[in-house]
PDB file of N, CA and C in Angstrom:
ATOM      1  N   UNK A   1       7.355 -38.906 -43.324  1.00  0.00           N
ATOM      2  CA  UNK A   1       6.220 -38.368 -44.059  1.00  0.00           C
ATOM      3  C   UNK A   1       6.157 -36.839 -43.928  1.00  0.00           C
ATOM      4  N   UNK A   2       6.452 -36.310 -42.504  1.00  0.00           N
ATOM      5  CA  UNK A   2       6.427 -35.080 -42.437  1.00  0.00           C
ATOM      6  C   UNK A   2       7.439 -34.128 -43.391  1.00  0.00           C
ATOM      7  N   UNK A   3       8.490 -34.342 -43.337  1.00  0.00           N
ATOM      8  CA  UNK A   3       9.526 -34.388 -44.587  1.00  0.00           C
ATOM      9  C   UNK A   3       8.953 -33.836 -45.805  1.00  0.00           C
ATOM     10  N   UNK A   4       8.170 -35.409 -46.640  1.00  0.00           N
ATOM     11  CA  UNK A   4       7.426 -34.968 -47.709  1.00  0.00           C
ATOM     12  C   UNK A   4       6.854 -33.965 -47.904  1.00  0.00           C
ATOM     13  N   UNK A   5       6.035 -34.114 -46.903  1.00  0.00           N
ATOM     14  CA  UNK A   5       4.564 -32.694 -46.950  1.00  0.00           C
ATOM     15  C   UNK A   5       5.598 -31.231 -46.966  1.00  0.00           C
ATOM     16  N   UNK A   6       6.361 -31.455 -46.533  1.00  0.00           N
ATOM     17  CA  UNK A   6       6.903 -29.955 -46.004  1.00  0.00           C
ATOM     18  C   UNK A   6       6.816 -29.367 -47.487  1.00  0.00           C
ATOM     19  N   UNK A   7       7.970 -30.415 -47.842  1.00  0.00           N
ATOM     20  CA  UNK A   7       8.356 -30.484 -49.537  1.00  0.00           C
ATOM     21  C   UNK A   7       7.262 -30.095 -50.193  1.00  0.00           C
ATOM     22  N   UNK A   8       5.845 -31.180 -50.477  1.00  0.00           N
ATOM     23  CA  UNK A   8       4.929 -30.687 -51.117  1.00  0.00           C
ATOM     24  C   UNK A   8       4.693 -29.263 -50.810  1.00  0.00           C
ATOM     25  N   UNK A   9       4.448 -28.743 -49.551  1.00  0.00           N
ATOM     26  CA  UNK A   9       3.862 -27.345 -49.392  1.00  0.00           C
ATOM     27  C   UNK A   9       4.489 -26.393 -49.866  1.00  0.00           C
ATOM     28  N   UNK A  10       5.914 -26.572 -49.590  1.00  0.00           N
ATOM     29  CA  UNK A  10       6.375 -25.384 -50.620  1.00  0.00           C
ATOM     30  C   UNK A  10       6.591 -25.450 -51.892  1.00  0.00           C
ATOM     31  N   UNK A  11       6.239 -26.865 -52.358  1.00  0.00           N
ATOM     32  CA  UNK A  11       6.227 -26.870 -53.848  1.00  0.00           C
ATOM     33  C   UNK A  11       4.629 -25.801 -54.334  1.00  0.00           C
ATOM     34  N   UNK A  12       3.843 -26.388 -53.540  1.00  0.00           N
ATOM     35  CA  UNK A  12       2.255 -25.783 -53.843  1.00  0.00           C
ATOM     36  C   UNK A  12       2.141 -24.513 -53.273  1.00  0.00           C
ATOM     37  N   UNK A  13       2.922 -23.644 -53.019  1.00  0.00           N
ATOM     38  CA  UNK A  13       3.351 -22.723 -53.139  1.00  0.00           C
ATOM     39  C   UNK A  13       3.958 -21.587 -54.311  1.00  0.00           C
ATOM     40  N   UNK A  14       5.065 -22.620 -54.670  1.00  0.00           N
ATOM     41  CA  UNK A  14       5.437 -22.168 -56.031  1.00  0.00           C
ATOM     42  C   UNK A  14       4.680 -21.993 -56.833  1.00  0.00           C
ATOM     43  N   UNK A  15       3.679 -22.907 -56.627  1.00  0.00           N
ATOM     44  CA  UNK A  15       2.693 -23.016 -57.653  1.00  0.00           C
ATOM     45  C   UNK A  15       2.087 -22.266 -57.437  1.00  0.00           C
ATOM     46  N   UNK A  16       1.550 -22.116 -56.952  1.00  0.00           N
ATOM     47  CA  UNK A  16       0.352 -20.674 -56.446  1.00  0.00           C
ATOM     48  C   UNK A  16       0.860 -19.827 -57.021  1.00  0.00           C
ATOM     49  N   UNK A  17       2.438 -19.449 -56.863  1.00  0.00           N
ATOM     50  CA  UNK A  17       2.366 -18.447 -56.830  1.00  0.00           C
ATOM     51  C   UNK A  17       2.924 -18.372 -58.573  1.00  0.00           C
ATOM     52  N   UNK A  18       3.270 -18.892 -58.862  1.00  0.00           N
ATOM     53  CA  UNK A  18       3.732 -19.026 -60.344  1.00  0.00           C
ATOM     54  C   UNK A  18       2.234 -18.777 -61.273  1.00  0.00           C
ATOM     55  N   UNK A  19       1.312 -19.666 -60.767  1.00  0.00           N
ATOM     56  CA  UNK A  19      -0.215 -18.829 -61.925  1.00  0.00           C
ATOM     57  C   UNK A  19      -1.106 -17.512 -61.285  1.00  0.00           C
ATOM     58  N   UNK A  20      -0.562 -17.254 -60.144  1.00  0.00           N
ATOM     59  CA  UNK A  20      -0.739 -15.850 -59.950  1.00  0.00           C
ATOM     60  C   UNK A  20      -0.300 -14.464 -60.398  1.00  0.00           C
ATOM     61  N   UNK A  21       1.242 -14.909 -60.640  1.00  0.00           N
ATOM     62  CA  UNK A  21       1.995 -14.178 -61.235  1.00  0.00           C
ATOM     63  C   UNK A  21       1.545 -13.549 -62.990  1.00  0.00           C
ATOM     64  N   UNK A  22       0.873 -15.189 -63.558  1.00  0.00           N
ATOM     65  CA  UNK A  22       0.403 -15.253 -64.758  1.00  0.00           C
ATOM     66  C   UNK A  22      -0.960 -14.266 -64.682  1.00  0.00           C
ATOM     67  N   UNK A  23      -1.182 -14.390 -63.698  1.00  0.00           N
ATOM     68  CA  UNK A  23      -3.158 -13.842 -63.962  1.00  0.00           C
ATOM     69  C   UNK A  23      -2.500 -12.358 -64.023  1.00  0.00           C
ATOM     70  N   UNK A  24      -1.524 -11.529 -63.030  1.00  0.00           N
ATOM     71  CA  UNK A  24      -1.361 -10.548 -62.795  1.00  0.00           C
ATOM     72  C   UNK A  24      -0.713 -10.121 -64.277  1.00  0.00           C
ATOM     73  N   UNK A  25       0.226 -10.775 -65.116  1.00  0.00           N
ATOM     74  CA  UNK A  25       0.932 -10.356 -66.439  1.00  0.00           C
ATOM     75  C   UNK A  25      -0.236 -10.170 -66.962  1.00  0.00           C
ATOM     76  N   UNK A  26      -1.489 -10.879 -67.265  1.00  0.00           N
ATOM     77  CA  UNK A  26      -2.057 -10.720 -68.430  1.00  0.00           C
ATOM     78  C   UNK A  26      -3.120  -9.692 -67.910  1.00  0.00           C
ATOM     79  N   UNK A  27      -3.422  -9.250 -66.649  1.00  0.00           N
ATOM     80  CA  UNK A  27      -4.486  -8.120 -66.014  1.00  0.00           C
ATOM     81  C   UNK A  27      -2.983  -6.921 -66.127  1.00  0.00           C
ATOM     82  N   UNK A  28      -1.977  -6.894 -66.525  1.00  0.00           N
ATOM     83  CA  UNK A  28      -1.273  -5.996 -66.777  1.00  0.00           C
ATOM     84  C   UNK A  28      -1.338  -5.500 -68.598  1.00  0.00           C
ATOM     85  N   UNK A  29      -1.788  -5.974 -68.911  1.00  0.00           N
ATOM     86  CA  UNK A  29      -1.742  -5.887 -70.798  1.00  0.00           C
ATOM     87  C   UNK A  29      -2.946  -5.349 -71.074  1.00  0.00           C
ATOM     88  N   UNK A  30      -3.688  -4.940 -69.869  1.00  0.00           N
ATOM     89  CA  UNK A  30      -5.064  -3.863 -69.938  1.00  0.00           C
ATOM     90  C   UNK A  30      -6.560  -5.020 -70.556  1.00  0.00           C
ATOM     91  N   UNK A  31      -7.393  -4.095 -70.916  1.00  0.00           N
ATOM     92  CA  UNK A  31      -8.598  -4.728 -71.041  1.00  0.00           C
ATOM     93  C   UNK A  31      -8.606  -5.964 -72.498  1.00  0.00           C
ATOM     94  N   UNK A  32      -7.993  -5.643 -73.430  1.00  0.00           N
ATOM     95  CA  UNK A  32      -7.991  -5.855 -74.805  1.00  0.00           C
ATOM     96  C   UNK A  32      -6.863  -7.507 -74.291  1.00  0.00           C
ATOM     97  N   UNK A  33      -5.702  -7.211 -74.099  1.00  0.00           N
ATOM     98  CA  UNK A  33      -5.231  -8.540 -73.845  1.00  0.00           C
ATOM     99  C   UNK A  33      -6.026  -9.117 -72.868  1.00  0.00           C
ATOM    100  N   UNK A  34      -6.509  -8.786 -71.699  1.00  0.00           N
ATOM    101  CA  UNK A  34      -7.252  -9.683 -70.643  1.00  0.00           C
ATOM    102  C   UNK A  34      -7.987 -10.424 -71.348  1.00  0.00           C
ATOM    103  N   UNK A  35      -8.893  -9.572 -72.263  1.00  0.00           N
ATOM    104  CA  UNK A  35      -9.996 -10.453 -72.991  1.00  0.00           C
ATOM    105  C   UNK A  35      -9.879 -11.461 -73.700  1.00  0.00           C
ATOM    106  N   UNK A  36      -8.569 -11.230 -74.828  1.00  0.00           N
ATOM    107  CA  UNK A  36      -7.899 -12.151 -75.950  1.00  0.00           C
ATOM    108  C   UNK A  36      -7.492 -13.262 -74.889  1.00  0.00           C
ATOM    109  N   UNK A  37      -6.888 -13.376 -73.975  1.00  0.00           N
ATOM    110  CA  UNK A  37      -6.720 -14.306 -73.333  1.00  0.00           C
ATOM    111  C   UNK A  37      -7.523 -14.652 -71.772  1.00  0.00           C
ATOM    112  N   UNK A  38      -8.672 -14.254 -72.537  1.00  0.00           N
ATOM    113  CA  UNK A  38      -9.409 -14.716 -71.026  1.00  0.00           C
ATOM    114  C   UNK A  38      -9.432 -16.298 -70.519  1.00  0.00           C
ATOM    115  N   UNK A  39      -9.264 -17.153 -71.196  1.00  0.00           N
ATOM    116  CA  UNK A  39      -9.525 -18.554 -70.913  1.00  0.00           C
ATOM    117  C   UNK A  39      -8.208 -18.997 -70.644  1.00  0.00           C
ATOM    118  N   UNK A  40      -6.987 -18.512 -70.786  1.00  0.00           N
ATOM    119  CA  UNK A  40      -5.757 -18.930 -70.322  1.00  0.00           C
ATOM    120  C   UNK A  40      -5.637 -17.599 -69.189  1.00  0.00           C
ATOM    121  N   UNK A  41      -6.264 -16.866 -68.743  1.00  0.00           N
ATOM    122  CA  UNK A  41      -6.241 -16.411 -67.140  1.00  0.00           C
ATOM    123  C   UNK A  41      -7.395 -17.015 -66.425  1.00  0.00           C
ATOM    124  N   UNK A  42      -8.537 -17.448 -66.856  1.00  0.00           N
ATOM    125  CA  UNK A  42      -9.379 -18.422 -65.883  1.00  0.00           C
ATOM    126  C   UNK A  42      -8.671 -19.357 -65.655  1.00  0.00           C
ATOM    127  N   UNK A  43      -8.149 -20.227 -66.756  1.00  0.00           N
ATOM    128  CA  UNK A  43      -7.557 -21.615 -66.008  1.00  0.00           C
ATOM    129  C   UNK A  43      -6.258 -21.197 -65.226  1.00  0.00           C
ATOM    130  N   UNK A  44      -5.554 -19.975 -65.120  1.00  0.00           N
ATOM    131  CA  UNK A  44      -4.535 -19.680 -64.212  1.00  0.00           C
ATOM    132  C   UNK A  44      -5.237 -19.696 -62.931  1.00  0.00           C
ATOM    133  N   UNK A  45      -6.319 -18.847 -62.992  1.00  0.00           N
ATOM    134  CA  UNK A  45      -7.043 -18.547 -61.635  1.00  0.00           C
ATOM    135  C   UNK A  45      -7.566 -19.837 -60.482  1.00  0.00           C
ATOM    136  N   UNK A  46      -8.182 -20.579 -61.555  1.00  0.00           N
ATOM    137  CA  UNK A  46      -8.036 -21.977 -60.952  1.00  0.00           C
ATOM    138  C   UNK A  46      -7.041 -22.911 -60.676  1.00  0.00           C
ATOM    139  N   UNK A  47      -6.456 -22.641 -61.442  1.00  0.00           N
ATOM    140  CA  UNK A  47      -4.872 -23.762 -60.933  1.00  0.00           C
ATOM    141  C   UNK A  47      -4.159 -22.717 -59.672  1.00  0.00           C
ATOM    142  N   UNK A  48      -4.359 -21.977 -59.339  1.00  0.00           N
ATOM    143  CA  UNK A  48      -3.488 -20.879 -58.601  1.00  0.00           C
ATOM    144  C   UNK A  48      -4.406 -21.412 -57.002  1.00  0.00           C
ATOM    145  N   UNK A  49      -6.169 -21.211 -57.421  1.00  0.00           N
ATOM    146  CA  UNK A  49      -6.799 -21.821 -56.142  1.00  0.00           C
ATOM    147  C   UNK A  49      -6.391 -23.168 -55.753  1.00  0.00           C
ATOM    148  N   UNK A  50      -6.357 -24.058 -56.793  1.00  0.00           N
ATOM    149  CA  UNK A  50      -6.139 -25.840 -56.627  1.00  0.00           C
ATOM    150  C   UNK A  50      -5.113 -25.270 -55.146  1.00  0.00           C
ATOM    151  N   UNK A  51      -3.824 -25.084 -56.243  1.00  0.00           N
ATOM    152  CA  UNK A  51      -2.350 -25.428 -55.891  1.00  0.00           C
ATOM    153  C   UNK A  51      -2.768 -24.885 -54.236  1.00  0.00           C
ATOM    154  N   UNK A  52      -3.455 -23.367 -54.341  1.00  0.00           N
ATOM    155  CA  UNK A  52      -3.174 -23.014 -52.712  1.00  0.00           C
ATOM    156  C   UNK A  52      -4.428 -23.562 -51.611  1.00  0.00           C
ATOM    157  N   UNK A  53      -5.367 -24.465 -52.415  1.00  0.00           N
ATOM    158  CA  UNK A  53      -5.997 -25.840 -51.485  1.00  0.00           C
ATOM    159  C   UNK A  53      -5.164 -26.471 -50.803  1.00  0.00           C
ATOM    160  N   UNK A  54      -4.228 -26.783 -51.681  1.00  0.00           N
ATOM    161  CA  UNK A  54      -3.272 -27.771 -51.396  1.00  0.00           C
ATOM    162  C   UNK A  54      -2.467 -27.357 -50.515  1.00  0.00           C
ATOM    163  N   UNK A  55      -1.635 -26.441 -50.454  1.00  0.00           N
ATOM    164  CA  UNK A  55      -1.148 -25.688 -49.891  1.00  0.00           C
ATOM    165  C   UNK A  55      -1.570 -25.501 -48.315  1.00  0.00           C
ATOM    166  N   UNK A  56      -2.897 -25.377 -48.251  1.00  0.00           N
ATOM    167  CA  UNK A  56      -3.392 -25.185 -47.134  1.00  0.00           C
ATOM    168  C   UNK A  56      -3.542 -26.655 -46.222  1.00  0.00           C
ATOM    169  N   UNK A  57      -4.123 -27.984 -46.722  1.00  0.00           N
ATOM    170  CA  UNK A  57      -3.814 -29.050 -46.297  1.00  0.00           C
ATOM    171  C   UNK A  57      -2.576 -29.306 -46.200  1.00  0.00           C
ATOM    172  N   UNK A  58      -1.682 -29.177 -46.499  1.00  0.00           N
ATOM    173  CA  UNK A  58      -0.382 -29.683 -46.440  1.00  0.00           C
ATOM    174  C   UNK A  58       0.036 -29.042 -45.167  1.00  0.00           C
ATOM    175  N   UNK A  59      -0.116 -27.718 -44.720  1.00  0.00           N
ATOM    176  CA  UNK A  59       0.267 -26.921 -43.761  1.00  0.00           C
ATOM    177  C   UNK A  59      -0.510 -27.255 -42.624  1.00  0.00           C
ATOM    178  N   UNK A  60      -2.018 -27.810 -42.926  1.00  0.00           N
ATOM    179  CA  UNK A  60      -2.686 -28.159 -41.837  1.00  0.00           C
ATOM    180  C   UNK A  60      -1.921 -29.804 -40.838  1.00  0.00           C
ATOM    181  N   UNK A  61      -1.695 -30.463 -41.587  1.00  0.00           N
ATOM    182  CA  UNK A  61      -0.816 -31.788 -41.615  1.00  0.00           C
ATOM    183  C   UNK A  61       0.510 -31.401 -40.674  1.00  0.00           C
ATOM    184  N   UNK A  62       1.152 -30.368 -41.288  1.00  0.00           N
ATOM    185  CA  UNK A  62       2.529 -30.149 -40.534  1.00  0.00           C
ATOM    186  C   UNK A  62       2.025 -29.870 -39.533  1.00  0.00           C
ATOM    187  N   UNK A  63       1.316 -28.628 -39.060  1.00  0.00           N
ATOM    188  CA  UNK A  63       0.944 -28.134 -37.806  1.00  0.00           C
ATOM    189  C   UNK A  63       0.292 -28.811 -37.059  1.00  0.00           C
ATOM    190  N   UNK A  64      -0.203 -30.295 -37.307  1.00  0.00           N
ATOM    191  CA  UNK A  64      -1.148 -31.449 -36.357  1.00  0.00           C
ATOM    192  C   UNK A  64      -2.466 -30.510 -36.335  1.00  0.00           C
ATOM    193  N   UNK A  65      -3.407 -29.898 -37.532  1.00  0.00           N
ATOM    194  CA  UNK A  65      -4.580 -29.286 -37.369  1.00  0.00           C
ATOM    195  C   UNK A  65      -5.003 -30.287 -37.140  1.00  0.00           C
ATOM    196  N   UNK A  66      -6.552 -29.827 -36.381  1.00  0.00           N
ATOM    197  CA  UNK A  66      -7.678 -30.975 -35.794  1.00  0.00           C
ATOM    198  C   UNK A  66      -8.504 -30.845 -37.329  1.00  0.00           C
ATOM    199  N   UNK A  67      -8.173 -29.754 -37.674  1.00  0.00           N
ATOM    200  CA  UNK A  67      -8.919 -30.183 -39.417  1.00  0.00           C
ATOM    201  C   UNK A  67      -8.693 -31.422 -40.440  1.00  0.00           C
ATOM    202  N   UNK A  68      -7.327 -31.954 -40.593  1.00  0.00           N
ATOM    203  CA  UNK A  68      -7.654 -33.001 -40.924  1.00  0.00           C
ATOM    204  C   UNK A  68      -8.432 -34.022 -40.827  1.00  0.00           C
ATOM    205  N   UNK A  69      -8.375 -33.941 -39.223  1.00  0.00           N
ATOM    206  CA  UNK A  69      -9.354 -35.281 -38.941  1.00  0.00           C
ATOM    207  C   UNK A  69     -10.366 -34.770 -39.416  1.00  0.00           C
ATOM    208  N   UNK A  70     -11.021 -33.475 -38.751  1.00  0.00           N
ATOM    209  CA  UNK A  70     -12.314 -33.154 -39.165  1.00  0.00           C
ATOM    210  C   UNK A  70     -12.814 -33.026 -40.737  1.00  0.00           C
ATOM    211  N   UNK A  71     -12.047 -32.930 -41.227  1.00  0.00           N
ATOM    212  CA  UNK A  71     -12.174 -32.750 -42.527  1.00  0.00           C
ATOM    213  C   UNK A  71     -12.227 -34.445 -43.532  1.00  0.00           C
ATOM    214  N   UNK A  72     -11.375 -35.174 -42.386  1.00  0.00           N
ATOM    215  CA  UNK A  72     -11.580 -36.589 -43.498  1.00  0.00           C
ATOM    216  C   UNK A  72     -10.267 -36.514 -44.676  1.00  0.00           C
ATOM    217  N   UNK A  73      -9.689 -35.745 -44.060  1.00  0.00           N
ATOM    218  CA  UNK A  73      -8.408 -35.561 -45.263  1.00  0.00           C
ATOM    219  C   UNK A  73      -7.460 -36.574 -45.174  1.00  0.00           C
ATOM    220  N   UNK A  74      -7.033 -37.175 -46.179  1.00  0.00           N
ATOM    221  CA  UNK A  74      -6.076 -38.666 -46.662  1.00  0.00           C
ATOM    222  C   UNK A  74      -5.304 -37.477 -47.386  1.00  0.00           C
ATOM    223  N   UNK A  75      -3.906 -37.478 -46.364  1.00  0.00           N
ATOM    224  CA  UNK A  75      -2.795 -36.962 -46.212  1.00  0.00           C
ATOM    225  C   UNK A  75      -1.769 -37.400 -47.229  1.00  0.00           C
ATOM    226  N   UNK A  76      -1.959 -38.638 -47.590  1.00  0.00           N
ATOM    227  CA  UNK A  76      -1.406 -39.450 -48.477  1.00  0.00           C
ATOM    228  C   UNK A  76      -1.790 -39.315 -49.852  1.00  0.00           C
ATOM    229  N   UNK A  77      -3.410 -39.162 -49.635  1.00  0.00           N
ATOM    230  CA  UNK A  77      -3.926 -39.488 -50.844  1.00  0.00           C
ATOM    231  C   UNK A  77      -4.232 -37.824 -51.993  1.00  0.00           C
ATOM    232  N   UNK A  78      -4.129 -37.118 -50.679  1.00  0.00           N
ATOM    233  CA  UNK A  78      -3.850 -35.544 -50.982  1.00  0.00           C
ATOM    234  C   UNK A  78      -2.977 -35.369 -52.060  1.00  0.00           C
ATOM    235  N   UNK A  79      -1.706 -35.841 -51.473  1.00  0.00           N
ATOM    236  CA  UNK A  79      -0.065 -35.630 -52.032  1.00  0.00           C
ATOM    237  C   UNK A  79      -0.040 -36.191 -53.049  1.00  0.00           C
ATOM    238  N   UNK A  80      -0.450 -37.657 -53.606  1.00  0.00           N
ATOM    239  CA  UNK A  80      -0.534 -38.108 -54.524  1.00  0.00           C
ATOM    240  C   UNK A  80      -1.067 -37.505 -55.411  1.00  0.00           C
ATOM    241  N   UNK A  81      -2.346 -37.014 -55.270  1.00  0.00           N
ATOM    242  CA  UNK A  81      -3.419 -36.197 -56.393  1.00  0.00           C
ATOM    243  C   UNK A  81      -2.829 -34.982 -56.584  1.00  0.00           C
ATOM    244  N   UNK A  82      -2.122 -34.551 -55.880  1.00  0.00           N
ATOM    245  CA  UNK A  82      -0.896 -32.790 -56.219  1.00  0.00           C
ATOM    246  C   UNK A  82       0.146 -33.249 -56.735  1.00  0.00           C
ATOM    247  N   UNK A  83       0.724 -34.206 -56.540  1.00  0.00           N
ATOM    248  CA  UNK A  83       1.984 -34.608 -57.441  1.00  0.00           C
ATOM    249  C   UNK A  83       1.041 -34.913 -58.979  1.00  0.00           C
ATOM    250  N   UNK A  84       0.287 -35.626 -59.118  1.00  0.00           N
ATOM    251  CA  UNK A  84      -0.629 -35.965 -60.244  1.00  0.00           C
ATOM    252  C   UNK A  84      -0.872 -34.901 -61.131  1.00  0.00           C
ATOM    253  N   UNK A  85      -1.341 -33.800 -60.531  1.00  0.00           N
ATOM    254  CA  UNK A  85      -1.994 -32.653 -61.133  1.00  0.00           C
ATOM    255  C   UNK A  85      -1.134 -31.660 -61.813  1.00  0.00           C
ATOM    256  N   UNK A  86      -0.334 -31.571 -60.854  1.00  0.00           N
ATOM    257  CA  UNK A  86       1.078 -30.782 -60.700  1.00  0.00           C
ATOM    258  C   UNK A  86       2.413 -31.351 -61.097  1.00  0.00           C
ATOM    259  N   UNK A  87       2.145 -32.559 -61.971  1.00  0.00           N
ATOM    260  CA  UNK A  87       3.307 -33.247 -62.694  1.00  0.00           C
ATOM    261  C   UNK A  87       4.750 -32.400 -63.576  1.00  0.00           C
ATOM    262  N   UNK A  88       3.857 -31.911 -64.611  1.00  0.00           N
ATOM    263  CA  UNK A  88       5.181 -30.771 -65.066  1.00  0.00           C
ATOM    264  C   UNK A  88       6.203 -29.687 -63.839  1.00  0.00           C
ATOM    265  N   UNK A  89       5.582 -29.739 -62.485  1.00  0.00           N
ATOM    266  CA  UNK A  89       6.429 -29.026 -61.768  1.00  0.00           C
ATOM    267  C   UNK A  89       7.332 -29.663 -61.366  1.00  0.00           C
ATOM    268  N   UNK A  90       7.211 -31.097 -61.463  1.00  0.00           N
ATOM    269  CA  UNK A  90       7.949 -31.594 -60.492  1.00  0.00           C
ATOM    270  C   UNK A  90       9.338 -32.615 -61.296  1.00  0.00           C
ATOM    271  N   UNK A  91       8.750 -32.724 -63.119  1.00  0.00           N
ATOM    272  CA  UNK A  91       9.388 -32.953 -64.223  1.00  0.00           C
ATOM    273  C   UNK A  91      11.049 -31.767 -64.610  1.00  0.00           C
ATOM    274  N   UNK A  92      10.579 -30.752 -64.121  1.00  0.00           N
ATOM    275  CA  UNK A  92      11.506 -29.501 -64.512  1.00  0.00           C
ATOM    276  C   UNK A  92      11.324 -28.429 -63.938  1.00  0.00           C
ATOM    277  N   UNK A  93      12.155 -27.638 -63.684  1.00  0.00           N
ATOM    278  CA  UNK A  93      12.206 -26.174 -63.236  1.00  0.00           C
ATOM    279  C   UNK A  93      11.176 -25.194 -63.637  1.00  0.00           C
ATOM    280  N   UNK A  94      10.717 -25.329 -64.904  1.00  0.00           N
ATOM    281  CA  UNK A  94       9.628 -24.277 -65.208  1.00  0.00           C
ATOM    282  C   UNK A  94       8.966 -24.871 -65.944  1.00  0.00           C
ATOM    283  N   UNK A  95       7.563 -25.545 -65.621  1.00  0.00           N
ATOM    284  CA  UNK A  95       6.129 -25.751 -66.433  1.00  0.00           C
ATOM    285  C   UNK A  95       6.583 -25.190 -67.856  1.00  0.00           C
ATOM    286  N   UNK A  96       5.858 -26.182 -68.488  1.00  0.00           N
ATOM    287  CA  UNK A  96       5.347 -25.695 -70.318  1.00  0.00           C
ATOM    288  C   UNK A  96       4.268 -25.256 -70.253  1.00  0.00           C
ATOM    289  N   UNK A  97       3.979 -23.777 -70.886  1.00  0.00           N
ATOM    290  CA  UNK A  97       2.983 -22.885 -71.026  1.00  0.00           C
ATOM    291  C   UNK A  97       2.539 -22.751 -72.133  1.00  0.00           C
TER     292      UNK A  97
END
């Protein structure tokens, strides 16, 4: 299992960092593009937090945090709902945008 998670974490990583990258292209195209595409950099901004939620449980898991327990986190059921969410990453090399 530990295996997996590893896997997941640096997948939810990629991810992070792949719609971060996005928020930063389109806060690079100045005020006028930010705006035209404001609703495809909010939903970057949020998929960028998801992925590095995830990210952060997954790492808590490897390292034996006492946060899981405390937290009530299903380690299993985590991974499942990030593979779920995060399906096109795991379909191909680069998400459809």
């Amino acid at each position: 299992m530990k295996e997996e998670i590893r896997i997941l974490r640096d997948k939810a990583d990629e991810i992070t960092a792949f719609y971060e990258q996005k928020v930063d292209s389109y806060l690079a195209l100045g005020e006028e593009g930010f705006n035209l595409n404001s609703e495809n950099v909010n939903e970057s901004i949020v998929l960028a937090g998801t992925a590095n939620r995830y990210r952060h449980k997954f790492a808590w898991y490897l390292n034996d945090s006492p946060l899981i327990e405390e937290c009530g986190i299903d380690i299993e059921k985590e991974a499942a709902d990030f593979k779920a969410q995060f399906a096109a990453f795991f379909e191909q090399t680069s998400p459809a945008v």
